[in-house]
N, C-alpha and C. Protein backbone atom coordinates (compact mmCIF):
# COMPACT_ATOMS: atom_id res chain seq x y z
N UNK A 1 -12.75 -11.63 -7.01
CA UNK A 1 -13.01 -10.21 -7.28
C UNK A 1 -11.75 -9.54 -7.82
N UNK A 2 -12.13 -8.89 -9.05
CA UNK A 2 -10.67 -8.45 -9.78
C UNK A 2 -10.02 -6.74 -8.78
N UNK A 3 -8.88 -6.37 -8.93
CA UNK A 3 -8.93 -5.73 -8.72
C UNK A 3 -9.37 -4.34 -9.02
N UNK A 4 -9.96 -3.35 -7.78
CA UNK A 4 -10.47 -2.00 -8.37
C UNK A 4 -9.51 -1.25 -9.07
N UNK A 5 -9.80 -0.44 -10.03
CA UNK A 5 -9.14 0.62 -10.78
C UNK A 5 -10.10 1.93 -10.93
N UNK A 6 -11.45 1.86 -10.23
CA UNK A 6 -11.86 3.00 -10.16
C UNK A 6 -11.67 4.10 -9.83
N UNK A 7 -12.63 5.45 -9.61
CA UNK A 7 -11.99 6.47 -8.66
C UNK A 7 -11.72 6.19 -7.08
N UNK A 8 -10.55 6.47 -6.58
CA UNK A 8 -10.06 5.83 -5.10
C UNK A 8 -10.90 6.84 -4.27
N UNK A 9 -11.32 8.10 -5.08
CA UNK A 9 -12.10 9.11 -4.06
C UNK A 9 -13.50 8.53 -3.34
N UNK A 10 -13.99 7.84 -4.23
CA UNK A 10 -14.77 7.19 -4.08
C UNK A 10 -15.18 6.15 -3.23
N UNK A 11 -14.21 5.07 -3.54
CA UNK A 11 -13.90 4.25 -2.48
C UNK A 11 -13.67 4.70 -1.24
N UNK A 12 -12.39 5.77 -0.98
CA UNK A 12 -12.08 6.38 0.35
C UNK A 12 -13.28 6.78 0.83
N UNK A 13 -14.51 7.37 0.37
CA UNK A 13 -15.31 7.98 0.75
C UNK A 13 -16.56 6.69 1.55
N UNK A 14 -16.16 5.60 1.05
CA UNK A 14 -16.82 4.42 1.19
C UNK A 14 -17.12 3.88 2.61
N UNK A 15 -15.81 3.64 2.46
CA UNK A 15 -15.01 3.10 3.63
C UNK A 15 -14.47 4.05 4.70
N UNK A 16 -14.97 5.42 4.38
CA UNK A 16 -14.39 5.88 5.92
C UNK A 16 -12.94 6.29 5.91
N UNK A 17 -12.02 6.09 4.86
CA UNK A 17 -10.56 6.14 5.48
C UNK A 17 -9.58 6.59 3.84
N UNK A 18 -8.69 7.51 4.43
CA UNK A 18 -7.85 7.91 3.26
C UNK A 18 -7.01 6.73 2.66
N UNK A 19 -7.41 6.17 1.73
CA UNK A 19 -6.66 5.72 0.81
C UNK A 19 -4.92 5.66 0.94
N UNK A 20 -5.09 6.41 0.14
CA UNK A 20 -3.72 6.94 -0.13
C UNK A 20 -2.89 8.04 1.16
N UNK A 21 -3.44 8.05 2.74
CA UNK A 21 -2.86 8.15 3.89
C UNK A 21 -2.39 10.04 3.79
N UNK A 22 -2.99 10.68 2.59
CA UNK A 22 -2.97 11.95 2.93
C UNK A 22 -4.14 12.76 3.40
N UNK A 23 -5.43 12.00 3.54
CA UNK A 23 -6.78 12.99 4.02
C UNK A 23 -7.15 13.67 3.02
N UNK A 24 -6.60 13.91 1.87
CA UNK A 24 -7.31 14.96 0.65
C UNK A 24 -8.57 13.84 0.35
N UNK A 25 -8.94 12.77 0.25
CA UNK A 25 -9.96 12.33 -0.20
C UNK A 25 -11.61 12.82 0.64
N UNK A 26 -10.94 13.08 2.10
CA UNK A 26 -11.93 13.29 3.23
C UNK A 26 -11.98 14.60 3.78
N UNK A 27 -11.41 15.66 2.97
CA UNK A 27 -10.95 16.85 3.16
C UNK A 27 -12.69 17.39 3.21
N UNK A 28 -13.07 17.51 2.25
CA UNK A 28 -14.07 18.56 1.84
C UNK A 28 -15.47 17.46 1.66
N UNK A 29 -15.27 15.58 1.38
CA UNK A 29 -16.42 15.65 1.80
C UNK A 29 -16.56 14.31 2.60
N UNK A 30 -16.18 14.38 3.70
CA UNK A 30 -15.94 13.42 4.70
C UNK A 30 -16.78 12.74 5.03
N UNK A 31 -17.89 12.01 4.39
CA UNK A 31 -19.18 10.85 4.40
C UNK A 31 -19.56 10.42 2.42
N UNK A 32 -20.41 9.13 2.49
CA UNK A 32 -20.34 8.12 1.69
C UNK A 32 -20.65 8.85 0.27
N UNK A 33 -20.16 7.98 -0.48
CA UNK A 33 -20.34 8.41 -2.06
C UNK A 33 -21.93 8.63 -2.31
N UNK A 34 -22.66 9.32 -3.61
CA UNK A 34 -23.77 9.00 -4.03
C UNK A 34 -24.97 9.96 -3.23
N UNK A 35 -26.09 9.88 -3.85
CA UNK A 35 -26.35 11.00 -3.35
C UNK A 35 -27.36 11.23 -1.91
N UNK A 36 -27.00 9.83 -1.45
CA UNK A 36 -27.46 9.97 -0.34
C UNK A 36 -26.43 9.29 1.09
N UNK A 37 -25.10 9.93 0.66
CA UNK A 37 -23.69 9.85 1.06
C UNK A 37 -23.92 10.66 2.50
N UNK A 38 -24.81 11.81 2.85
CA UNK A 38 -24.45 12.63 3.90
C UNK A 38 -25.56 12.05 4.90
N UNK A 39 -26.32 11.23 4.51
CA UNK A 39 -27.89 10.81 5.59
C UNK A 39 -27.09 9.54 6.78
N UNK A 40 -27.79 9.41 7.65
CA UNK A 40 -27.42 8.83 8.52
C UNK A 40 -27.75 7.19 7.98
N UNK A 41 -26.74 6.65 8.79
CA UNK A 41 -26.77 5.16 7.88
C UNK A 41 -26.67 4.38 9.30
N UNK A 42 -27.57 3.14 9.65
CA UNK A 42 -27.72 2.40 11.30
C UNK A 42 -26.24 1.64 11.00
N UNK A 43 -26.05 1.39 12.40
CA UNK A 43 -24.99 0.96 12.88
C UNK A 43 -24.40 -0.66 12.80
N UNK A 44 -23.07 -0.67 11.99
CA UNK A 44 -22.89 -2.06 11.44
C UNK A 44 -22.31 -2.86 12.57
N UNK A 45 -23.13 -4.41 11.72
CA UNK A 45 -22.46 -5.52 12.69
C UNK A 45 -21.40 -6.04 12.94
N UNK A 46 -20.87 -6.87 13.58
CA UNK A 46 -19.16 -7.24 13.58
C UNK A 46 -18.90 -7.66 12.48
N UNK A 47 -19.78 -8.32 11.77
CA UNK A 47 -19.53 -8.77 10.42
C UNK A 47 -19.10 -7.29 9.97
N UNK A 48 -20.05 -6.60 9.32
CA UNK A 48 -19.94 -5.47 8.60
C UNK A 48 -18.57 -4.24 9.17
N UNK A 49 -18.41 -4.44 10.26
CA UNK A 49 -17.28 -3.90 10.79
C UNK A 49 -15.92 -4.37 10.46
N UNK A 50 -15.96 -5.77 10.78
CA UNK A 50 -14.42 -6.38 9.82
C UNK A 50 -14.48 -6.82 8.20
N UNK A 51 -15.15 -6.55 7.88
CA UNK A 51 -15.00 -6.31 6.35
C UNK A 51 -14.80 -5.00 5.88
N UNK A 52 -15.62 -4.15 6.48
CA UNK A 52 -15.09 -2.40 5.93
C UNK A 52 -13.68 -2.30 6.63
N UNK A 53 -13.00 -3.24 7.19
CA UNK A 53 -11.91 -3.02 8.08
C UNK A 53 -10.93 -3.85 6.76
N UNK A 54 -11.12 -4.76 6.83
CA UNK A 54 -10.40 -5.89 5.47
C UNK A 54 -10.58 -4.91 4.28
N UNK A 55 -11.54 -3.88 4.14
CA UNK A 55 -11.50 -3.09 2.48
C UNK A 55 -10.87 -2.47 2.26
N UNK A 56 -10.68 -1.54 3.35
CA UNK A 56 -9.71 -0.51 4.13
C UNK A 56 -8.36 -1.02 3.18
N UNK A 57 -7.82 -1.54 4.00
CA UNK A 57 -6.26 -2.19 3.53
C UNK A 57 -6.26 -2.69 2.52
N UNK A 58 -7.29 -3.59 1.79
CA UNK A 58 -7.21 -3.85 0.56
C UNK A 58 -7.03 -2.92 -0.56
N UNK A 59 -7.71 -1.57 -0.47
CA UNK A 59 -8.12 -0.79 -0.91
C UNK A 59 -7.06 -0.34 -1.08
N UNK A 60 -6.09 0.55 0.56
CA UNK A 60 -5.13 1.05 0.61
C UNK A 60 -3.86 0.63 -0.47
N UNK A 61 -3.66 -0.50 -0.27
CA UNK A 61 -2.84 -1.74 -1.05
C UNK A 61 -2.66 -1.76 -2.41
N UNK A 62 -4.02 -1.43 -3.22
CA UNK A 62 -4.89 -1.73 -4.06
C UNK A 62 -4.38 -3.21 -4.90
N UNK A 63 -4.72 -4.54 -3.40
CA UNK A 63 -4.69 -5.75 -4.04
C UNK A 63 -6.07 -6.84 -4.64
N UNK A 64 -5.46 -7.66 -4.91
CA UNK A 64 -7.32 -8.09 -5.23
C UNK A 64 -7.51 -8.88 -4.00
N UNK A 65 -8.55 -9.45 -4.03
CA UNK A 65 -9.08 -10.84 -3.25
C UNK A 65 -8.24 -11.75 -2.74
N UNK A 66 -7.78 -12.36 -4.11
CA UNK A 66 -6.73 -13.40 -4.04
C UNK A 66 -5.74 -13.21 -3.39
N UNK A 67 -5.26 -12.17 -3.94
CA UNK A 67 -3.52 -11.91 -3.28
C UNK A 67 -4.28 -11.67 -2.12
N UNK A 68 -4.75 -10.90 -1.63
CA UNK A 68 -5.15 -10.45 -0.33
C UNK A 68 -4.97 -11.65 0.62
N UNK A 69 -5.83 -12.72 -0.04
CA UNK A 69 -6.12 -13.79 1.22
C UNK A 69 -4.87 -14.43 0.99
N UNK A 70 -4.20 -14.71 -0.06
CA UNK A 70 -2.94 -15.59 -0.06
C UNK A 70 -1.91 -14.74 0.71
N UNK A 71 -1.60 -13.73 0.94
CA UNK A 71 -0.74 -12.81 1.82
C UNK A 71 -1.48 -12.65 3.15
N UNK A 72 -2.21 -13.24 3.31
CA UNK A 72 -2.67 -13.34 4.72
C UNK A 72 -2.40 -14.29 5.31
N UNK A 73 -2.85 -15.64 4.33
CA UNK A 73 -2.35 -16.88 4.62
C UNK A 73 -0.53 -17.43 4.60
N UNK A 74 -0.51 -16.72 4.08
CA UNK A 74 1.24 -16.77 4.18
C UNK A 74 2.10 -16.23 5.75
N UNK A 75 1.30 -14.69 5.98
CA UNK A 75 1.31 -14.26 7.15
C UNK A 75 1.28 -15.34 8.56
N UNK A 76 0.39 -16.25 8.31
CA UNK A 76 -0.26 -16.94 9.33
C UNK A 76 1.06 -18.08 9.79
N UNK A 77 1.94 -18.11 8.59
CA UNK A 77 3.24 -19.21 8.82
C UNK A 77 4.38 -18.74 9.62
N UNK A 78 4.35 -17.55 9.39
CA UNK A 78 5.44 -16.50 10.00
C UNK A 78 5.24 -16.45 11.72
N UNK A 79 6.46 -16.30 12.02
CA UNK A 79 6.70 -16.30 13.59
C UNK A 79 5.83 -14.95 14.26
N UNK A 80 5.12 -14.93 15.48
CA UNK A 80 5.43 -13.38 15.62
C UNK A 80 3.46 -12.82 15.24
N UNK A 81 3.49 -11.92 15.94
CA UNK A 81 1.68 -11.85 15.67
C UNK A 81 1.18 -11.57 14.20
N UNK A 82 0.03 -12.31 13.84
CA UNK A 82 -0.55 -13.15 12.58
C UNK A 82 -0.72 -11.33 12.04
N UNK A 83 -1.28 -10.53 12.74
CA UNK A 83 -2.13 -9.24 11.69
C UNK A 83 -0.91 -8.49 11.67
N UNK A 84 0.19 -8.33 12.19
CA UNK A 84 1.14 -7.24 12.12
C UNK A 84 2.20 -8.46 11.12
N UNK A 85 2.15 -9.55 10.97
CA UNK A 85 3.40 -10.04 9.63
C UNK A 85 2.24 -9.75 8.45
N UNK A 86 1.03 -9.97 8.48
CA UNK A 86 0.13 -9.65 7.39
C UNK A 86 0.58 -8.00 6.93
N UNK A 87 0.70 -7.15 7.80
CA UNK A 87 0.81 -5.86 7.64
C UNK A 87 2.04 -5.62 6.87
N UNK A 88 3.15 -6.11 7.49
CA UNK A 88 4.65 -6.23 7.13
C UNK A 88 4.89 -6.84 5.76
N UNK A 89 4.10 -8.07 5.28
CA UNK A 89 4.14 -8.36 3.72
C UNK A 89 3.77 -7.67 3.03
N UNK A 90 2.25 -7.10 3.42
CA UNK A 90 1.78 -5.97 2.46
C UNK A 90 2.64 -4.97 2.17
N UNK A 91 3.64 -4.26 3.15
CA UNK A 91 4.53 -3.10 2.87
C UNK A 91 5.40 -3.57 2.07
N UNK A 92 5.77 -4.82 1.77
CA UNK A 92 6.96 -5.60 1.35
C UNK A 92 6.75 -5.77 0.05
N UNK A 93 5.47 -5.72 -0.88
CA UNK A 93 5.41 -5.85 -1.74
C UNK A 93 6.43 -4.94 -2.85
N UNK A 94 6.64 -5.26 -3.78
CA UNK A 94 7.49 -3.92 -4.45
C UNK A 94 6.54 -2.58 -5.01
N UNK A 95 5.12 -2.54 -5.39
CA UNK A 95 4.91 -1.64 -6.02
C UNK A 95 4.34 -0.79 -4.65
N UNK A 96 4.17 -1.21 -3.34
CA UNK A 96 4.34 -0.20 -2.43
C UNK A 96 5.79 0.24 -1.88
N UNK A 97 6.88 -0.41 -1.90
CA UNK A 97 8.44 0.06 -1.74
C UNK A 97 8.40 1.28 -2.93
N UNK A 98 8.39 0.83 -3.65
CA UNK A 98 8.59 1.89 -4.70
C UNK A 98 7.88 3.60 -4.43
N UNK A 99 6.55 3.19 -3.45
CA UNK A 99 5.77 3.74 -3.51
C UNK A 99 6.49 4.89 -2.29
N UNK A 100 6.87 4.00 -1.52
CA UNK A 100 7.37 4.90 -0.04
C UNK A 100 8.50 5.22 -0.27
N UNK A 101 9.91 5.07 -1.36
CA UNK A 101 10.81 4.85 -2.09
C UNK A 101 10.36 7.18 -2.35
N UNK A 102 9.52 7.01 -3.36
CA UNK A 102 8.86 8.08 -3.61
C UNK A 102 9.22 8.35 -5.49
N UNK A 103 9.50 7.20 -5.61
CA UNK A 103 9.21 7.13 -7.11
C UNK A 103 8.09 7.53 -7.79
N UNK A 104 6.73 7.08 -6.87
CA UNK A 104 5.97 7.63 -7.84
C UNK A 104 5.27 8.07 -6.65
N UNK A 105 4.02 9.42 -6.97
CA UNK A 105 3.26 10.06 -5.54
C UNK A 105 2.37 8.98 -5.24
N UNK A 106 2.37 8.08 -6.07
CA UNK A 106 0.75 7.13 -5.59
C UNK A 106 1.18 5.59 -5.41
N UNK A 107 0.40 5.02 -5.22
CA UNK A 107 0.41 3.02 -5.15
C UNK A 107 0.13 3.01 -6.71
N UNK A 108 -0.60 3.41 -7.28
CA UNK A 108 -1.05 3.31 -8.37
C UNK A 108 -0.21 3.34 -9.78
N UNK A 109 0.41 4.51 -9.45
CA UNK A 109 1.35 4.99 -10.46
C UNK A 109 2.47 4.24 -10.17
N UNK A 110 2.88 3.86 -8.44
CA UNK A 110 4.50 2.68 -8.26
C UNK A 110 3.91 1.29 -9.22
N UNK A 111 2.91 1.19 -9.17
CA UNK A 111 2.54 -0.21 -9.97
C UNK A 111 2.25 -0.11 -11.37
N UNK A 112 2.51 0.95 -11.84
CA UNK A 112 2.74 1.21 -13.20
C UNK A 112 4.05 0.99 -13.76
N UNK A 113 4.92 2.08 -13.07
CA UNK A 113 5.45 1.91 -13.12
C UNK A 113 7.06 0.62 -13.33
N UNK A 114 6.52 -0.48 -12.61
CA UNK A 114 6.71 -1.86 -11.82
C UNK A 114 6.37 -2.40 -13.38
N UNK A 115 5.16 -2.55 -13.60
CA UNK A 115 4.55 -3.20 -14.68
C UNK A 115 4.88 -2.66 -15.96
N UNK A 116 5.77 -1.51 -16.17
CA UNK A 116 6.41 -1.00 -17.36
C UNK A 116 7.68 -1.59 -17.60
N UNK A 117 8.06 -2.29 -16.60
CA UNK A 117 9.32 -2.60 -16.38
C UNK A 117 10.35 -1.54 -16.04
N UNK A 118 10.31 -0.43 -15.37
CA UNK A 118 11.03 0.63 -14.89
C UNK A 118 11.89 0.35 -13.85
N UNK A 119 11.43 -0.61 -13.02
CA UNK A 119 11.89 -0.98 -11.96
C UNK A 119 13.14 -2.30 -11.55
N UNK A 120 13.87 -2.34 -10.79
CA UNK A 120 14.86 -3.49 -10.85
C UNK A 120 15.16 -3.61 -9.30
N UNK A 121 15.55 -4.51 -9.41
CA UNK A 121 15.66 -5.35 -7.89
C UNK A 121 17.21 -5.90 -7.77
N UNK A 122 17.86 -5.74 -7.23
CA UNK A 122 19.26 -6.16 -7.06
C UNK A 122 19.66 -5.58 -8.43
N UNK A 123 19.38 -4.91 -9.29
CA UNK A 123 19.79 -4.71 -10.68
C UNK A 123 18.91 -5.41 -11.34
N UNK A 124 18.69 -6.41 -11.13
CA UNK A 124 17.45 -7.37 -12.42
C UNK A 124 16.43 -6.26 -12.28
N UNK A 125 15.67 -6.20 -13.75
CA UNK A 125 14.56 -5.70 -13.85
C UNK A 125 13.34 -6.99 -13.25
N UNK A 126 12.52 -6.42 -12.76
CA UNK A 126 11.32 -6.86 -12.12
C UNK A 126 9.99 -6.45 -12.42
N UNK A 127 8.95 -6.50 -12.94
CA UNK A 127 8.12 -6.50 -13.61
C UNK A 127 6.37 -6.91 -12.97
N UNK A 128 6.79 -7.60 -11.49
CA UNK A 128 5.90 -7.92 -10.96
C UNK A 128 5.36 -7.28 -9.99
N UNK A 129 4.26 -6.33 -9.80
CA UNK A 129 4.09 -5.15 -8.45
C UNK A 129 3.77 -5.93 -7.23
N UNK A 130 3.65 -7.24 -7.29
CA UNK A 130 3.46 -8.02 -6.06
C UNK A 130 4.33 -8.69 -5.69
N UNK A 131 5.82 -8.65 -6.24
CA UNK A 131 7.25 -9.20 -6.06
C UNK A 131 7.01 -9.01 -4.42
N UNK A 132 7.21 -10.29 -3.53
CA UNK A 132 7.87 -9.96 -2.44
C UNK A 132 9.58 -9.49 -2.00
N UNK A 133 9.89 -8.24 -1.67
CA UNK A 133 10.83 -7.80 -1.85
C UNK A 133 11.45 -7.90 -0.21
N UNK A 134 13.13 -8.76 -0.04
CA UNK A 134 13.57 -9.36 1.02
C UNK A 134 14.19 -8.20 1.20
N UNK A 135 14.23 -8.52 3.30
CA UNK A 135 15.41 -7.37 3.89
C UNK A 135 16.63 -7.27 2.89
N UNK A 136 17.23 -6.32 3.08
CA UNK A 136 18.52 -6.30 2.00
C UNK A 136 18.58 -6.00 1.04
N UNK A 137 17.54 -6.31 0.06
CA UNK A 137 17.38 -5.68 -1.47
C UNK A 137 17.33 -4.22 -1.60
N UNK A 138 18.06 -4.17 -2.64
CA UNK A 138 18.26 -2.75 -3.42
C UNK A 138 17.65 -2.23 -4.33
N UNK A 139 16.00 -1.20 -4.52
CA UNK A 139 15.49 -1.35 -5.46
C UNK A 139 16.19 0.33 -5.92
N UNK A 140 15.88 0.24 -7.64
CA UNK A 140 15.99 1.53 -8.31
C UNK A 140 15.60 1.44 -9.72
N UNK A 141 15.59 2.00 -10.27
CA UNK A 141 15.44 2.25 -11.72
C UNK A 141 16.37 1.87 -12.61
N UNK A 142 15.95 1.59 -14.29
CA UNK A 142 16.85 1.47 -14.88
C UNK A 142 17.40 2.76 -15.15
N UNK A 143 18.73 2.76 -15.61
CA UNK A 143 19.41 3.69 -15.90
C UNK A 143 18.81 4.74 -16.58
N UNK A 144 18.31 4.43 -17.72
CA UNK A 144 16.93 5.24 -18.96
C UNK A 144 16.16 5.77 -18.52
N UNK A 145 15.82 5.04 -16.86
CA UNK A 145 15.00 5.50 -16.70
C UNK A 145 14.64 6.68 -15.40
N UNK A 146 16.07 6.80 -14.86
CA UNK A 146 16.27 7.44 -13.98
C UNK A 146 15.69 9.19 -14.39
N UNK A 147 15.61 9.38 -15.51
CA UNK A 147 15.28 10.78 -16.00
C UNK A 147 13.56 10.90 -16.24
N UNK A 148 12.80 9.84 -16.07
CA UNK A 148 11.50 9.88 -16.08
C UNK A 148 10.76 11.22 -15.53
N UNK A 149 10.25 12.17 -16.33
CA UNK A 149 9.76 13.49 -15.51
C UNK A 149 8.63 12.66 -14.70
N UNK A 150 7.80 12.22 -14.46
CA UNK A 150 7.04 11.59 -13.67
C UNK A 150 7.33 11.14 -12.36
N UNK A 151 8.97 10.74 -12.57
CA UNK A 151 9.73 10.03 -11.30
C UNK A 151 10.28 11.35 -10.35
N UNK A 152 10.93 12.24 -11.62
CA UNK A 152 11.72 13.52 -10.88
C UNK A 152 10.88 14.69 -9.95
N UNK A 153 9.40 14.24 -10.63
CA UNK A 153 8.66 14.70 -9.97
C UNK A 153 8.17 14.66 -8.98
N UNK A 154 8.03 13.24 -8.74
CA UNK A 154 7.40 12.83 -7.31
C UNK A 154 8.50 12.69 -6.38
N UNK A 155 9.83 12.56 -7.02
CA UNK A 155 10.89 12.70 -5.87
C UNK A 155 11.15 14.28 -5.49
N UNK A 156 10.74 15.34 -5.56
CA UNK A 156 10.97 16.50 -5.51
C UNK A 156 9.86 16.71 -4.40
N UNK A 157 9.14 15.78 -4.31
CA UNK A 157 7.44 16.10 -3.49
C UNK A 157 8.07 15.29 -2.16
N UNK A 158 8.98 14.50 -2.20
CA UNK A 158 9.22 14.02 -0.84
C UNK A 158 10.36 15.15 0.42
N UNK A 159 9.67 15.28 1.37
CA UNK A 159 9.74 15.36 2.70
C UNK A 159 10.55 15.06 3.42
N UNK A 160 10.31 13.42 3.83
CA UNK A 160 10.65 12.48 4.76
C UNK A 160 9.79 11.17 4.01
N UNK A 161 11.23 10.53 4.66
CA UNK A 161 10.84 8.60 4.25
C UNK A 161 10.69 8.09 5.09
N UNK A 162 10.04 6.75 5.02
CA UNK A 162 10.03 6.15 6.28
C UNK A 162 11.53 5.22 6.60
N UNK A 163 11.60 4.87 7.91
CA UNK A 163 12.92 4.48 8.73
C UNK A 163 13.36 3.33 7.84
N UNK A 164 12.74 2.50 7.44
CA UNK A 164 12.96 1.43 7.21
C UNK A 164 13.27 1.08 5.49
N UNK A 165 13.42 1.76 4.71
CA UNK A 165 14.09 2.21 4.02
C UNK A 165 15.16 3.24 4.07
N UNK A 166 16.72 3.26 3.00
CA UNK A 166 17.38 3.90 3.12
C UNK A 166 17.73 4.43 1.48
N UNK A 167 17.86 5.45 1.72
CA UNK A 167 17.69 6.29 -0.10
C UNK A 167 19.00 6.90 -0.33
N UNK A 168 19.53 6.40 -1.14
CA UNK A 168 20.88 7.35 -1.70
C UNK A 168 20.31 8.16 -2.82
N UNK A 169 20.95 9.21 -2.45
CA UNK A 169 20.37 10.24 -3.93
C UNK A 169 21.30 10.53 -5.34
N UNK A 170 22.52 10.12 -4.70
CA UNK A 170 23.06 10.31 -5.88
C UNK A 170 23.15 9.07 -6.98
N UNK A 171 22.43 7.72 -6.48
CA UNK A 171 22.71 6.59 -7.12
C UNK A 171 21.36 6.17 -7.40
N UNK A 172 20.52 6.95 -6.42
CA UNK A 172 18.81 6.81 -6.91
C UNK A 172 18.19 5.74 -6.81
N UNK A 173 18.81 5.13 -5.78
CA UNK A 173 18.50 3.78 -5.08
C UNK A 173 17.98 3.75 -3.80
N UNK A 174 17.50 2.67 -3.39
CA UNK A 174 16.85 2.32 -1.71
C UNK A 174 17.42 1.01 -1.64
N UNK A 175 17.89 0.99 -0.30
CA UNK A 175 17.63 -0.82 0.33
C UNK A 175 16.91 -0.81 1.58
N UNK A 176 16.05 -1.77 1.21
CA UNK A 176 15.08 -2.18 2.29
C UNK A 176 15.68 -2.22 3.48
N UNK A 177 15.93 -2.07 4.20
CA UNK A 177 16.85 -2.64 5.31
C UNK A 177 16.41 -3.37 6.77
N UNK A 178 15.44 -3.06 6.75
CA UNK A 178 14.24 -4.10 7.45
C UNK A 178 13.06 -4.36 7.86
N UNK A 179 12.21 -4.92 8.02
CA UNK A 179 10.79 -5.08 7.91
C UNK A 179 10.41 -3.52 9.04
N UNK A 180 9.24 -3.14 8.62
CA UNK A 180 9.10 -2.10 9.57
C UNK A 180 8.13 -2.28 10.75
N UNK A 181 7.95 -1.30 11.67
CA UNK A 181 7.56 -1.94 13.31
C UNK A 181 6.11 -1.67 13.04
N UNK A 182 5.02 -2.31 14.05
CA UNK A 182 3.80 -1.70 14.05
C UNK A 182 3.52 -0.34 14.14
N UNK A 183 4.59 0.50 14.78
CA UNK A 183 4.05 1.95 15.27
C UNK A 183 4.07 2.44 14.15
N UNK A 184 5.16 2.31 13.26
CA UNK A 184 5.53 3.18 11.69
C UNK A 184 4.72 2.74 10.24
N UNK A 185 3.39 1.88 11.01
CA UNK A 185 2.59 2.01 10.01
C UNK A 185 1.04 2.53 10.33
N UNK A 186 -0.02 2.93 9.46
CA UNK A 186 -0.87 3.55 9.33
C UNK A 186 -1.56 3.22 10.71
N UNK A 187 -2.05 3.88 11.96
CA UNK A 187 -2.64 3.92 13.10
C UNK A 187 -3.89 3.90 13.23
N UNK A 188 -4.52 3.54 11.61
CA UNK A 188 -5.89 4.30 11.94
C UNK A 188 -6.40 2.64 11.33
N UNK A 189 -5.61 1.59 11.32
CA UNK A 189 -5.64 0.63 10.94
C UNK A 189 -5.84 -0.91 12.04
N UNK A 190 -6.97 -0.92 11.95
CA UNK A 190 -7.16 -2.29 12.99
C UNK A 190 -7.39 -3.71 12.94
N UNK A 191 -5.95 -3.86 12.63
CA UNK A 191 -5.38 -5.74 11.69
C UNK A 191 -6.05 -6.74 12.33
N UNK A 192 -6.33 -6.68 13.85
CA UNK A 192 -6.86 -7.44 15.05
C UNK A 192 -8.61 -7.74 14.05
N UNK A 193 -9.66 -7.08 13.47
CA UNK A 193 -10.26 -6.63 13.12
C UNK A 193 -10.11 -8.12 11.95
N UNK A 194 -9.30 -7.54 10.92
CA UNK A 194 -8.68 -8.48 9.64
C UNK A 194 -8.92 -9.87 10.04
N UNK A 195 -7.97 -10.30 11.24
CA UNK A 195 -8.19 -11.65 11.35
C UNK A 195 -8.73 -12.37 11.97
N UNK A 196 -10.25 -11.68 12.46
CA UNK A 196 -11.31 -12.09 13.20
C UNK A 196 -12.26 -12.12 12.14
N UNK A 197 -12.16 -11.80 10.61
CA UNK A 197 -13.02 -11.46 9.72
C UNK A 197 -12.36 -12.69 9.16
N UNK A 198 -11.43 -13.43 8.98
CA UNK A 198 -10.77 -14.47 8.10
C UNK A 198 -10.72 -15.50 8.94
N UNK A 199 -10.96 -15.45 10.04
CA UNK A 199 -10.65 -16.83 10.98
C UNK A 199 -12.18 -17.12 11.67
N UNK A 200 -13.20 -16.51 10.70
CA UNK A 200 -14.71 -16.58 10.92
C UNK A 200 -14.58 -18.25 10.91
């Protein structure tokens, strides 16, 4: 299954769960797409429960199939519980660093970005939004590209970062600095779920 590029409102609306982890998708109309989105729908099976649970994150992610299950299965080698290193790769990818980085406001646009070649990794440009990116690495922009109104923009929209990244502003860089904990990721997320749906 290739990956989606549709409307994410849509999807979010699908599946029950904000996307993109701000609630504007579920703001105003918080049940299923289509026009019989607001009627009552009977109650799903465990099957149907860990798969809208596996879409969830896929979705969130926006990876395909493949990567999905190969970053799961990779997960499964790693020391340490199977759904929270699954969780921890997914954050690890680069076009979500970038994403929490605050380069760009979306997953969407960090993987554009990524795939424009905007992006660099220790200094090498990097090009791949599914780069697994190691503790320690330093991601940022090319120089050219540090003036991107698109970039200046979405860095003006940030707040607060998460812990596990560290952001210099005057050099317009991050280093990863270490995998992040279960609590400091999305709560509304039930990985336990994931690998009772893959270890069918």
């Amino acid at each position: 299954m290739a990956r989606y590029t549709g409307p994410t409102y849509k999807k979010a609306r699908r599946v029950g769960f904000s996307i993109s982890e701000t609630g504007k998708e579920l703001a105003r109309r918080p049940y299923g797409p289509g026009q019989h989105g607001n009627a009552r729908r009977g109650k799903l099976s465990d099957y149907g429960v860990q798969l809208k649970e596996k879409q969830k994150v896929r979705f969130m992610y926006g990876v395909n199939e493949r990567q999905f299950r190969n970053t799961f299965e990779k997960a499964a080698k790693m020391k340490g519980i199977h759904g929270e290193n699954f969780l921890k790769l997914l954050e690890s990818r680069l076009d979500n660093l970038v994403y929490r980085i605050g380069f760009s406001s979306t997953r969407r646009g960090a993987r554009q970005l990524v795939n424009h070649g905007h992006v660099t990794v220790n200094g090498k440009k990097v090009d791949i939004p599914s780069y697994t990116v190691k503790v320690g690495d330093v991601i940022s922009l090319k120089d050219k590209d540090k003036e991107l109104k698109v970039v200046l923009e979405s860095l003006e929209k940030i707040s607060k970062r998460v812990e596990f990244i560290k952001y210099d502003d005057k050099k317009m860089e991050a280093t990863y600095v270490r995998y992040p904990q279960r609590n400091e990721l999305n709560a509304d997320i039930n990985e336990a779920l994931i690998v009772e749906f893959y270890n069918k």
